[in-house]
N, C-alpha and C. Protein backbone atom coordinates (compact mmCIF):
# COMPACT_ATOMS: atom_id res chain seq x y z
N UNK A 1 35.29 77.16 38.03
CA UNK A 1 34.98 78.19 39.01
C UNK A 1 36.25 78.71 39.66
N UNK A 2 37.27 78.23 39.52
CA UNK A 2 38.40 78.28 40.74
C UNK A 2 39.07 79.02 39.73
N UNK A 3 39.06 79.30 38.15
CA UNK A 3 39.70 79.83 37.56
C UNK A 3 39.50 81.64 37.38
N UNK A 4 38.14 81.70 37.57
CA UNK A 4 37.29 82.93 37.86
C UNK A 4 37.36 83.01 38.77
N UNK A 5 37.43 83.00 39.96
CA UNK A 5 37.67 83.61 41.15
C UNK A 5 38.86 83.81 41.17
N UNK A 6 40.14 83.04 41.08
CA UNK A 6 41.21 82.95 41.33
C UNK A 6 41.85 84.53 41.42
N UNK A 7 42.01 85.75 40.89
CA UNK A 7 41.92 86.89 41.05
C UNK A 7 41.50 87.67 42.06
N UNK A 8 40.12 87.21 42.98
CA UNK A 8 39.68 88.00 43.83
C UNK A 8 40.35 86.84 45.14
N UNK A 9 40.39 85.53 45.33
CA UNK A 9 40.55 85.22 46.45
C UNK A 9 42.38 84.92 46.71
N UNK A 10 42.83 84.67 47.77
CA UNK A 10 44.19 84.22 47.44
C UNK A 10 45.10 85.25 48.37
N UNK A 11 44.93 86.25 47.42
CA UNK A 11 45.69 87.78 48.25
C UNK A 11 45.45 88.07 49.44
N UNK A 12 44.67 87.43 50.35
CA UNK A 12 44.62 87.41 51.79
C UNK A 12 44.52 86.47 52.63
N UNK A 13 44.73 85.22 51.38
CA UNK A 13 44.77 84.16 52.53
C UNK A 13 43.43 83.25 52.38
N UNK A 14 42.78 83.31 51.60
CA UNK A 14 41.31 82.77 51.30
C UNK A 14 41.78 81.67 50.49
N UNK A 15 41.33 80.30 50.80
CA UNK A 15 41.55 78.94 50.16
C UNK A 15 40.13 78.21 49.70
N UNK A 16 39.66 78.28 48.45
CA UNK A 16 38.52 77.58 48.13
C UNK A 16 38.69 76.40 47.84
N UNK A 17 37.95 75.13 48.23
CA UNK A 17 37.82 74.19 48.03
C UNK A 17 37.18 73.90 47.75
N UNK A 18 36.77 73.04 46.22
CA UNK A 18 35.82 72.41 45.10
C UNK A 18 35.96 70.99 45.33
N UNK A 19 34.21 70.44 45.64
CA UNK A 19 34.41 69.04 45.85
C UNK A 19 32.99 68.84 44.87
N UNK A 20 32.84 68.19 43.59
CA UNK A 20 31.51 67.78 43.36
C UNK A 20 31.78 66.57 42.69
N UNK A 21 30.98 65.31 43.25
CA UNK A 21 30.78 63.58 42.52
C UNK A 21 30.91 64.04 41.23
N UNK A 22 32.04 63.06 40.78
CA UNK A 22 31.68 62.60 38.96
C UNK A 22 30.43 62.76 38.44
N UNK A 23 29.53 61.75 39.62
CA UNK A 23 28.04 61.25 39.30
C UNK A 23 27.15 62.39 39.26
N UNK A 24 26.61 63.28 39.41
CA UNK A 24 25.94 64.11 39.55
C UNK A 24 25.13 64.36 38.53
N UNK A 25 23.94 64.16 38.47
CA UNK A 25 23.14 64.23 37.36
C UNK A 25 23.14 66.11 36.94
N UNK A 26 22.33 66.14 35.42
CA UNK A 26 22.64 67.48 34.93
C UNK A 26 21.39 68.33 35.74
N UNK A 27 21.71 69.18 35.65
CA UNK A 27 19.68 70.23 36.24
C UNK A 27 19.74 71.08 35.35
N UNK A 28 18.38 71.51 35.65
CA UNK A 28 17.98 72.57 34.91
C UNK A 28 18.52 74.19 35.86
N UNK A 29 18.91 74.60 34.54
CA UNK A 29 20.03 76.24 35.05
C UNK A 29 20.01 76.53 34.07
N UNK A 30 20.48 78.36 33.94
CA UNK A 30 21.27 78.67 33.02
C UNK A 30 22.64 79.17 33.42
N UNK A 31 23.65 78.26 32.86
CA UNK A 31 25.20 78.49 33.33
C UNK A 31 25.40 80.02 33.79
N UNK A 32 25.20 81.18 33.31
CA UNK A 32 25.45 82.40 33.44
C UNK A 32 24.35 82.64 34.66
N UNK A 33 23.94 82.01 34.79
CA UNK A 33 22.96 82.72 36.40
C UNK A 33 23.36 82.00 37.50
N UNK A 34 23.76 80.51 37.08
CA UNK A 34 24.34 79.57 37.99
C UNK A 34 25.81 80.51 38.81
N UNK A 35 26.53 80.61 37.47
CA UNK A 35 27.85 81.08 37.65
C UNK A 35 27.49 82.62 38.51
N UNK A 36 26.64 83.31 38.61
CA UNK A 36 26.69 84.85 38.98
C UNK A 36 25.96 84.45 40.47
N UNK A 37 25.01 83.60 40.90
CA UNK A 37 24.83 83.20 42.05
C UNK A 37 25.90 82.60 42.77
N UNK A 38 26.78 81.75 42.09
CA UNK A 38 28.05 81.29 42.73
C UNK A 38 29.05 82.43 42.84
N UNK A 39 29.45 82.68 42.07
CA UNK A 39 30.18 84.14 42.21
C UNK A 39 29.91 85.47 43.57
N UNK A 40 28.55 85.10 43.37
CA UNK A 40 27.81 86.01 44.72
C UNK A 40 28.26 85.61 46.23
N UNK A 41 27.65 84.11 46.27
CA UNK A 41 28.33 83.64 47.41
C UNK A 41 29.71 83.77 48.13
N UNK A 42 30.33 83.59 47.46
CA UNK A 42 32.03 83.45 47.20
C UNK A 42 32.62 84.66 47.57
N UNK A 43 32.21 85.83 47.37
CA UNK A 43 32.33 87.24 46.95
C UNK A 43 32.05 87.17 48.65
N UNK A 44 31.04 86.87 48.69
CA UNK A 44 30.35 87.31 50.59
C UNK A 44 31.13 86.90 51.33
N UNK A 45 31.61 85.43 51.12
CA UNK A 45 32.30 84.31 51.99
C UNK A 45 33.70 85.48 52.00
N UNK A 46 34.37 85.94 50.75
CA UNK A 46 35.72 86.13 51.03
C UNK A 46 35.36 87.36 51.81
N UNK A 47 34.24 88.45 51.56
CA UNK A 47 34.18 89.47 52.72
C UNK A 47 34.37 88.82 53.83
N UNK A 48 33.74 88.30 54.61
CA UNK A 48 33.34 87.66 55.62
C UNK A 48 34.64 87.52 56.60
N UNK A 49 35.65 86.48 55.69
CA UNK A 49 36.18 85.92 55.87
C UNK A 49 37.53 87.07 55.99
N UNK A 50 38.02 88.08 55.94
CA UNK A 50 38.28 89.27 55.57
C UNK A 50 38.62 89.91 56.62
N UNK A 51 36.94 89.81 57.60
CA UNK A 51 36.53 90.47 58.81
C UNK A 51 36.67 89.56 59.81
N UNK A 52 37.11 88.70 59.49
CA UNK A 52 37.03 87.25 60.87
C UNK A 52 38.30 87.27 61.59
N UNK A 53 37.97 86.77 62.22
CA UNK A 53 39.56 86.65 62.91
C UNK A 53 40.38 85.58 63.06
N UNK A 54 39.94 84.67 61.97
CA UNK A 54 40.37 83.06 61.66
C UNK A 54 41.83 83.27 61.13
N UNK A 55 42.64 82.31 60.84
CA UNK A 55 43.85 82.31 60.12
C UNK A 55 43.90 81.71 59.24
N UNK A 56 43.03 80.51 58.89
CA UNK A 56 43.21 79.52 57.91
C UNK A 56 41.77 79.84 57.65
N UNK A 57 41.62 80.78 56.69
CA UNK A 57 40.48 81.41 55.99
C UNK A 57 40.02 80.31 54.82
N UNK A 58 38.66 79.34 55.08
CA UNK A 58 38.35 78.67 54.28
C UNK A 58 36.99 78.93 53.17
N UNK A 59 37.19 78.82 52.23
CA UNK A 59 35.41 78.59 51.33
C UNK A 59 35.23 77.42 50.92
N UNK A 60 34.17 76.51 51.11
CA UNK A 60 33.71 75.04 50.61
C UNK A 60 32.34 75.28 49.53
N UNK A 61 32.76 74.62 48.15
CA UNK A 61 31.94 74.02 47.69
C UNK A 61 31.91 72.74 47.53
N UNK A 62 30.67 72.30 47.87
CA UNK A 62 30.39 70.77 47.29
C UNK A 62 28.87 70.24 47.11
N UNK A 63 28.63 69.60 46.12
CA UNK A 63 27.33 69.49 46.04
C UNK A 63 27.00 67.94 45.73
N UNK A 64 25.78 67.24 46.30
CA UNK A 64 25.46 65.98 46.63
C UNK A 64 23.59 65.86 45.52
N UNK A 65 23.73 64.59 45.69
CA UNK A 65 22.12 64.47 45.08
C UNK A 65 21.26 63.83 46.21
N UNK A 66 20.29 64.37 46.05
CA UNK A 66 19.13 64.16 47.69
C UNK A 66 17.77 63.89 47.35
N UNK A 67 16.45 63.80 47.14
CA UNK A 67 15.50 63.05 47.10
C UNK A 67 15.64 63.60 45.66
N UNK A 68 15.54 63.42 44.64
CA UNK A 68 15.81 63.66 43.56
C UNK A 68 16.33 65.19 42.99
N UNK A 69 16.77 65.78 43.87
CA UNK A 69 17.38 66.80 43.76
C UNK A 69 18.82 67.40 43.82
N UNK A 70 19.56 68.29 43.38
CA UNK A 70 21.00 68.63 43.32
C UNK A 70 21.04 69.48 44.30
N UNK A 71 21.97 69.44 45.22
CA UNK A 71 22.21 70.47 46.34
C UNK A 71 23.78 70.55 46.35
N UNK A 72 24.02 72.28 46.27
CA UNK A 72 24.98 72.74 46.03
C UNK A 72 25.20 73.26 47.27
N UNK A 73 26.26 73.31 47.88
CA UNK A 73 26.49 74.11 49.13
C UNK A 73 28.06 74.79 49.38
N UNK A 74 27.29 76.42 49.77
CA UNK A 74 28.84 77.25 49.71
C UNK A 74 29.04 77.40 50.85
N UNK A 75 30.37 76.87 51.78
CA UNK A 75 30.01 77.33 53.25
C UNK A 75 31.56 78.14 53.30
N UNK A 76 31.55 78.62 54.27
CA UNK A 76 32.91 79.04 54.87
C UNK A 76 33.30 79.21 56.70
N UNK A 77 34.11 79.89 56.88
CA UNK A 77 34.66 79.18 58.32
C UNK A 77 34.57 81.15 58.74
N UNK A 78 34.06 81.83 58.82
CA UNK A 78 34.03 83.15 59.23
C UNK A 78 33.18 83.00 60.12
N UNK A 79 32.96 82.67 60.80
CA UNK A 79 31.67 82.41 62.57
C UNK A 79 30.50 82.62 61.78
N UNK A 80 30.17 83.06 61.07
CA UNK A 80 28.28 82.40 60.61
C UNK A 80 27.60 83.99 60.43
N UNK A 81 26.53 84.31 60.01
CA UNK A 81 25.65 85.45 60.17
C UNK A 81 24.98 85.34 61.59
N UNK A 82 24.89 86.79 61.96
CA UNK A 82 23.71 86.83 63.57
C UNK A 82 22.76 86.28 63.21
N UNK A 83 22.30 85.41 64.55
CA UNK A 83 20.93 84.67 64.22
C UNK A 83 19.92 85.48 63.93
N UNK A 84 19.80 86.97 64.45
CA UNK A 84 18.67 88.00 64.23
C UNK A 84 18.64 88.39 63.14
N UNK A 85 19.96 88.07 62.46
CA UNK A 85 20.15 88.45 61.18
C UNK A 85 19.63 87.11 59.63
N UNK A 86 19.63 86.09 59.49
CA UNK A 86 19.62 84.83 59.35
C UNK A 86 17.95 85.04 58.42
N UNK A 87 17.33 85.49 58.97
CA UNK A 87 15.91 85.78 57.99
C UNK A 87 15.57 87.07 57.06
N UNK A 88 16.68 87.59 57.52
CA UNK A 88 17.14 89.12 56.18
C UNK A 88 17.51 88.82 55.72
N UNK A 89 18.73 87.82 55.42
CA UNK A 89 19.51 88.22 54.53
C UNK A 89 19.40 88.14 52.81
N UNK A 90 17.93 87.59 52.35
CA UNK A 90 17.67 87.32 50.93
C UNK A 90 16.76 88.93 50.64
N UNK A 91 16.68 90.12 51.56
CA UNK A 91 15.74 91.30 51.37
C UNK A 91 16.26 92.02 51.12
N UNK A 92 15.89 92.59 50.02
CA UNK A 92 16.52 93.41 49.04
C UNK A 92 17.24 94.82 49.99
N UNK A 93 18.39 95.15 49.68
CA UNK A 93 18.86 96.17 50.46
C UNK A 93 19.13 95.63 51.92
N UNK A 94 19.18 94.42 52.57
CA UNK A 94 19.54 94.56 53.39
C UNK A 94 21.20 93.89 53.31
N UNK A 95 21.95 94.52 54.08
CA UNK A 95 23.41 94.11 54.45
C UNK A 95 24.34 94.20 55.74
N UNK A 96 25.04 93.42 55.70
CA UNK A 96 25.52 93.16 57.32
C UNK A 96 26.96 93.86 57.02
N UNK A 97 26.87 94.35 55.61
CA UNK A 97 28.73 95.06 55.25
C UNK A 97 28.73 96.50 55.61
N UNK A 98 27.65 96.64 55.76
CA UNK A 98 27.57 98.61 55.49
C UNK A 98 27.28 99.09 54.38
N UNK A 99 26.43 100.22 54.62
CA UNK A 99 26.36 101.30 53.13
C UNK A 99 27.84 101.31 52.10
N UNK A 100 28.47 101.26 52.81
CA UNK A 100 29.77 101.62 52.05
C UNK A 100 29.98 100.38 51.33
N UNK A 101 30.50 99.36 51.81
CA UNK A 101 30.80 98.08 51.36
C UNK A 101 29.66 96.98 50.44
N UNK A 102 28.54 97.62 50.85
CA UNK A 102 27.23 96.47 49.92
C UNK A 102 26.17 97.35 49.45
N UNK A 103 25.75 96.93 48.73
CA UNK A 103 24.11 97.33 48.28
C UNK A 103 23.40 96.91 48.92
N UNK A 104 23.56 95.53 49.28
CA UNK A 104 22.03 94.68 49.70
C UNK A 104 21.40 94.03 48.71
N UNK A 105 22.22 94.09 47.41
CA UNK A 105 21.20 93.35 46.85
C UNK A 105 21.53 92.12 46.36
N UNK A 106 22.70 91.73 46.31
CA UNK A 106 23.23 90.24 45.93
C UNK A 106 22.45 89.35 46.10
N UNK A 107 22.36 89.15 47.71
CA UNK A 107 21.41 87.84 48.07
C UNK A 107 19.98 87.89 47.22
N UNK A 108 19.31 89.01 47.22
CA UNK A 108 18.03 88.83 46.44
C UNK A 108 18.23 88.67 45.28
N UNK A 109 19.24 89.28 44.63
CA UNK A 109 19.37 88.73 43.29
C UNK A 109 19.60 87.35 43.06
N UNK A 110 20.32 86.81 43.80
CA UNK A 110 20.67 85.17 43.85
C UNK A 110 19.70 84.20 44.10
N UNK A 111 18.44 84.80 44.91
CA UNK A 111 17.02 84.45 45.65
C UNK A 111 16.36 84.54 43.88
N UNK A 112 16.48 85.43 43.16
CA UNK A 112 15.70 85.43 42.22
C UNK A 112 15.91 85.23 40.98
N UNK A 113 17.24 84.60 40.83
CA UNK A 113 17.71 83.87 39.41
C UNK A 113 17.55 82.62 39.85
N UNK A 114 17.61 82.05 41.10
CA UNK A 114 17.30 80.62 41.62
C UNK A 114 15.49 79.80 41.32
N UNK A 115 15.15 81.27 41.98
CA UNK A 115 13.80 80.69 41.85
C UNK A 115 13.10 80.47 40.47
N UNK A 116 13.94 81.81 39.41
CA UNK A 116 13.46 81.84 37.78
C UNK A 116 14.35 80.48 37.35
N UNK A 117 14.98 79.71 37.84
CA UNK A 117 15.46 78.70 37.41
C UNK A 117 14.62 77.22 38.25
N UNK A 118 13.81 77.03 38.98
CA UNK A 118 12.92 76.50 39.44
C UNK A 118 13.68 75.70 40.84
N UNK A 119 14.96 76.79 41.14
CA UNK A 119 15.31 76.09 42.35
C UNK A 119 15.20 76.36 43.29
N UNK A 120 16.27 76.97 44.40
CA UNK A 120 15.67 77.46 45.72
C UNK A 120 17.10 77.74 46.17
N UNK A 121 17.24 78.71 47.36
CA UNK A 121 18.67 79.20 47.84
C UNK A 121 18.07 79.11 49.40
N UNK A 122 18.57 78.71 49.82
CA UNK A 122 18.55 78.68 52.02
C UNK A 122 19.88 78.96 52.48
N UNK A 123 19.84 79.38 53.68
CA UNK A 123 21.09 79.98 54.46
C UNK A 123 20.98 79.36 56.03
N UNK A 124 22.07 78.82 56.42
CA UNK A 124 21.91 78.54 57.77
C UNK A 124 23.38 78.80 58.50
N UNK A 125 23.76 78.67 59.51
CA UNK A 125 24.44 78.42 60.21
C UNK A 125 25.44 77.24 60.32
N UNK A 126 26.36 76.73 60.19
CA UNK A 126 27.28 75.31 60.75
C UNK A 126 28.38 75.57 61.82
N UNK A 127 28.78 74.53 61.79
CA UNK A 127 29.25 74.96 63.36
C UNK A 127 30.81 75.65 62.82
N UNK A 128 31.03 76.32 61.49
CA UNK A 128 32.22 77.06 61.30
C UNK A 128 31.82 78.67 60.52
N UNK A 129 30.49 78.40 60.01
CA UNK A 129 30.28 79.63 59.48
C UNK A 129 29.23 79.24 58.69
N UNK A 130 28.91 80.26 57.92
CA UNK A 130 27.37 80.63 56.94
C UNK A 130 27.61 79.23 56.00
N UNK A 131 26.49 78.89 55.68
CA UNK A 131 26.32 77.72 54.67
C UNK A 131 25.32 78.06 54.01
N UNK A 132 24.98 78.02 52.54
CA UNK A 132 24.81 78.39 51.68
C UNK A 132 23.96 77.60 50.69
N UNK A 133 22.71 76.91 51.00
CA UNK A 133 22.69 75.44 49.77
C UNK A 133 21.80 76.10 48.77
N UNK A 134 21.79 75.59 47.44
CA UNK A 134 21.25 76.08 46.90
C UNK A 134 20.76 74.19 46.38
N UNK A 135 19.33 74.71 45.53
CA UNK A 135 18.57 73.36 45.35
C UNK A 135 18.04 73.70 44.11
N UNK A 136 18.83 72.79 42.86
CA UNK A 136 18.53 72.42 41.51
C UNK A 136 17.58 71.08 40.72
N UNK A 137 16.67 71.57 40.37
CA UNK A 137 16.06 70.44 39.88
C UNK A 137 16.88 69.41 38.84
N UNK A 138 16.75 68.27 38.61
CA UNK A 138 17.19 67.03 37.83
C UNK A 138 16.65 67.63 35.83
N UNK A 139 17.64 67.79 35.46
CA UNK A 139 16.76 68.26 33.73
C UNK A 139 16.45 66.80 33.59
N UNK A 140 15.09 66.70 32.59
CA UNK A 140 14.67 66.09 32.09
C UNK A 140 15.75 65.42 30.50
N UNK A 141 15.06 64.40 29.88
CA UNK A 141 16.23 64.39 29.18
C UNK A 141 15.32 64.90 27.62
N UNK A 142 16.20 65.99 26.93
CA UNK A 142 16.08 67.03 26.06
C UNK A 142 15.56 68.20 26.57
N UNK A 143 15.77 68.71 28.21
CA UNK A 143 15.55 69.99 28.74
C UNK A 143 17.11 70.41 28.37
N UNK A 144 17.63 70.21 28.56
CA UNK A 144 19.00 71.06 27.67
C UNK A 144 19.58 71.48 29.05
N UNK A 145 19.73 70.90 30.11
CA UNK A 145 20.21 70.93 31.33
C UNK A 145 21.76 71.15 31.43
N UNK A 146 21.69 72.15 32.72
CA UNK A 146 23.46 72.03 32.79
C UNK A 146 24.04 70.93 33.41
N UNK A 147 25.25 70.11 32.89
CA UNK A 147 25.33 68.85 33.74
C UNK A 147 25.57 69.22 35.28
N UNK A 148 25.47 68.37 36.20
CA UNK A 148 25.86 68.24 37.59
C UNK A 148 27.33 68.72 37.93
């Protein structure tokens, strides 16, 4: 991932950090939807992060295993989305960048390669900025799963 992005982040100061266990069992995905939902995130975070007024502009991935599930989480340090804002942001066309700068449709697209992959995408708040988890089921063994 850090090799594909590496192009868009950097030039302003944006530092991603990749943390995922050895251990991590495989889930069910398809790499190219995985990768374009991650890509999505990342893309937002470095806007975000762009418009902030931080200096040490951060993006975190890292992902853990939880009641039998994979949780991936993209956060960054740009002060967070408005809380009024926080239940839009997966609706199609909506954006906090402007007409000019977004479509609006990333997040729903990311909402809906997640769910055609039987997982789930949530958005919250931390106490540095937007967090991002996304929730992958465990592949079975001969589901042809992407590893962890």
């Amino acid at each position: 991932m850090t090799e594909i992005t590496s192009g868009s982040l950097g030039s302003a100061g944006e530092a991603l950090q990749v943390t995922l266990p050895d251990d991590l069992p495989a889930v069910l995905g398809e790499p190219t939807r995985i990768e374009q939902v991650l890509l999505n995130l990342i893309g937002n975070a470095r806007d975000a992060l762009r418009t902030s007024h931080v200096s040490d502009r951060r993006i975190n991935i890292d992902a853990a295993e939880a009641a039998g599930k994979v949780m991936v989480r993209v956060s960054d340090n740009a002060g967070g989305i408005p809380p009024d804002m926080l239940d839009r942001v997966f609706a199609p066309f909506f954006t906090t960048k402007g007409k000019a700068n977004g479509t609006g449709l990333g997040l729903s697209i990311a909402r809906t390669a997640m769910c055609a992959m039987d997982g789930s995408i949530s958005v919250r708040n931390g106490s540095e900025g937007a967090v991002f988890t996304l929730t992958f089921e465990h592949a079975a063994a001969g589901d042809g799963g992407l590893p962890g």
